[in-house]
C-alpha atoms as a PDB file:
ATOM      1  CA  UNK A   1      10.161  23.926  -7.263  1.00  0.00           C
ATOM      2  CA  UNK A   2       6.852  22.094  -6.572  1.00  0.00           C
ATOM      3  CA  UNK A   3       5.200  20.274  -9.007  1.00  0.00           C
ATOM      4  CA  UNK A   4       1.770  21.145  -9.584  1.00  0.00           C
ATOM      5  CA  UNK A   5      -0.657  17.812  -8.430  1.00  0.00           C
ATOM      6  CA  UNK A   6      -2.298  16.206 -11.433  1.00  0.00           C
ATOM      7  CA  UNK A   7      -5.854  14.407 -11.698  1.00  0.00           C
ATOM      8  CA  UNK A   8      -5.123  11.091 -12.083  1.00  0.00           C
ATOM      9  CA  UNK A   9      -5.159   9.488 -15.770  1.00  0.00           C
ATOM     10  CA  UNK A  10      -7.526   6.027 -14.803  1.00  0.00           C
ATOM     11  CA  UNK A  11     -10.566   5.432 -12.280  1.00  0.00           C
ATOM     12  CA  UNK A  12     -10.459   1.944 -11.033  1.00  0.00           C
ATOM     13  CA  UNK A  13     -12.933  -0.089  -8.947  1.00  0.00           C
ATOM     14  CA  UNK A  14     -12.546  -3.104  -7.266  1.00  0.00           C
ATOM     15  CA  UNK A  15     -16.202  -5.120  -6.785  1.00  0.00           C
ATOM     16  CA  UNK A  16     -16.015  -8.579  -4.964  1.00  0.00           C
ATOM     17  CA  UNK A  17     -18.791 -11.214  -5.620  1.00  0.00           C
ATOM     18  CA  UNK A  18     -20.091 -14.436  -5.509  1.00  0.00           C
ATOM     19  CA  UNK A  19     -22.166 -16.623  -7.784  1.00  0.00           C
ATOM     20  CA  UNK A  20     -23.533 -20.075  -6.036  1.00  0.00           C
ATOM     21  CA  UNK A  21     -25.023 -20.818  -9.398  1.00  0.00           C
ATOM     22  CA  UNK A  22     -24.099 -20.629 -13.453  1.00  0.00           C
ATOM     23  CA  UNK A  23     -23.683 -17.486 -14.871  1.00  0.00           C
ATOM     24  CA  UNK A  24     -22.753 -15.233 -17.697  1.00  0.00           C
ATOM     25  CA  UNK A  25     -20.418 -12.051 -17.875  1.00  0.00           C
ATOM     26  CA  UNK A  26     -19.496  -9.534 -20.610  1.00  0.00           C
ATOM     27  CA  UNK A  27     -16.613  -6.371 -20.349  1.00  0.00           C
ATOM     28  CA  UNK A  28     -18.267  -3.545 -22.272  1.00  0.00           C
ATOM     29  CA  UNK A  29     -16.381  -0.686 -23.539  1.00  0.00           C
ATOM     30  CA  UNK A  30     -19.030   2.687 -22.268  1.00  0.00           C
ATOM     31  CA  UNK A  31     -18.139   4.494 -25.102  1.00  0.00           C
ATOM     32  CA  UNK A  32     -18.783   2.044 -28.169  1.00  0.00           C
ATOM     33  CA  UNK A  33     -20.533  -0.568 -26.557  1.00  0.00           C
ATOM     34  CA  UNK A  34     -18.079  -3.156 -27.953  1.00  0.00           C
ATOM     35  CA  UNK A  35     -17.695  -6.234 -26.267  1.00  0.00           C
ATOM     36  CA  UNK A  36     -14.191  -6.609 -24.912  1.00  0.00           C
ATOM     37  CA  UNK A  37     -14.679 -10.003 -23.392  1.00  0.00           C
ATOM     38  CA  UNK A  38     -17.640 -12.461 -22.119  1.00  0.00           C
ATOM     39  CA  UNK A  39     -17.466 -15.956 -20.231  1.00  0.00           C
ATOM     40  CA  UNK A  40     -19.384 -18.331 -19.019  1.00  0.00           C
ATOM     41  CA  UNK A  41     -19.002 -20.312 -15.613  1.00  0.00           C
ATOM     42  CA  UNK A  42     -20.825 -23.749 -15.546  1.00  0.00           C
ATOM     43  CA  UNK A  43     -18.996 -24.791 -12.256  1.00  0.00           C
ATOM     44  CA  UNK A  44     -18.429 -21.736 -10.051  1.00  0.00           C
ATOM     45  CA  UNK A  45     -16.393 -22.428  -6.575  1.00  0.00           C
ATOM     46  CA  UNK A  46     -18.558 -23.497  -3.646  1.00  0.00           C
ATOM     47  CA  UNK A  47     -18.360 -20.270  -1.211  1.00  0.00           C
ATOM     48  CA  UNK A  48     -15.946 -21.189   1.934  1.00  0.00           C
ATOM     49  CA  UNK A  49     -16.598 -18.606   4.634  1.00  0.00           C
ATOM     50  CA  UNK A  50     -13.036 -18.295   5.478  1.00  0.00           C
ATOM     51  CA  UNK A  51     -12.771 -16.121   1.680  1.00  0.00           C
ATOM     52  CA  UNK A  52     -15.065 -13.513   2.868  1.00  0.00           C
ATOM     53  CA  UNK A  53     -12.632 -13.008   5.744  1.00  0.00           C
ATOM     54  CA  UNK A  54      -9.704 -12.741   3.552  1.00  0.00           C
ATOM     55  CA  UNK A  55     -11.133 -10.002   0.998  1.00  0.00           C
ATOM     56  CA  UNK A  56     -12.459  -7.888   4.099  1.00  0.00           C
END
């Protein structure tokens, strides 16, 4: 017997950036708007071309 094929449960996305300066970052939950989590970066990483090559 075959089991029948189910949506899946969780929708994930996966977003690569990068920040050359300072900045600020909350996790917001849609539903509630509660803030999950929220950072700061003073001192991001200097961008090395060899990353972008890496994630692609």
């Amino acid at each position: 017997m075959e089991l029948p094929e189910r949506e899946p449960q969780y929708e994930t996305l996966r977003v690569h950036a990068t920040f050359g300066r300072p900045f600020g970052f909350l996790a917001v939950h849609r539903d509630t708007r509660l803030v999950l989590a929220a950072g700061w970066v003073t001192d991001p990483e200097p961008f090395r071309e060899d990353d972008l090559e890496r994630a692609g």
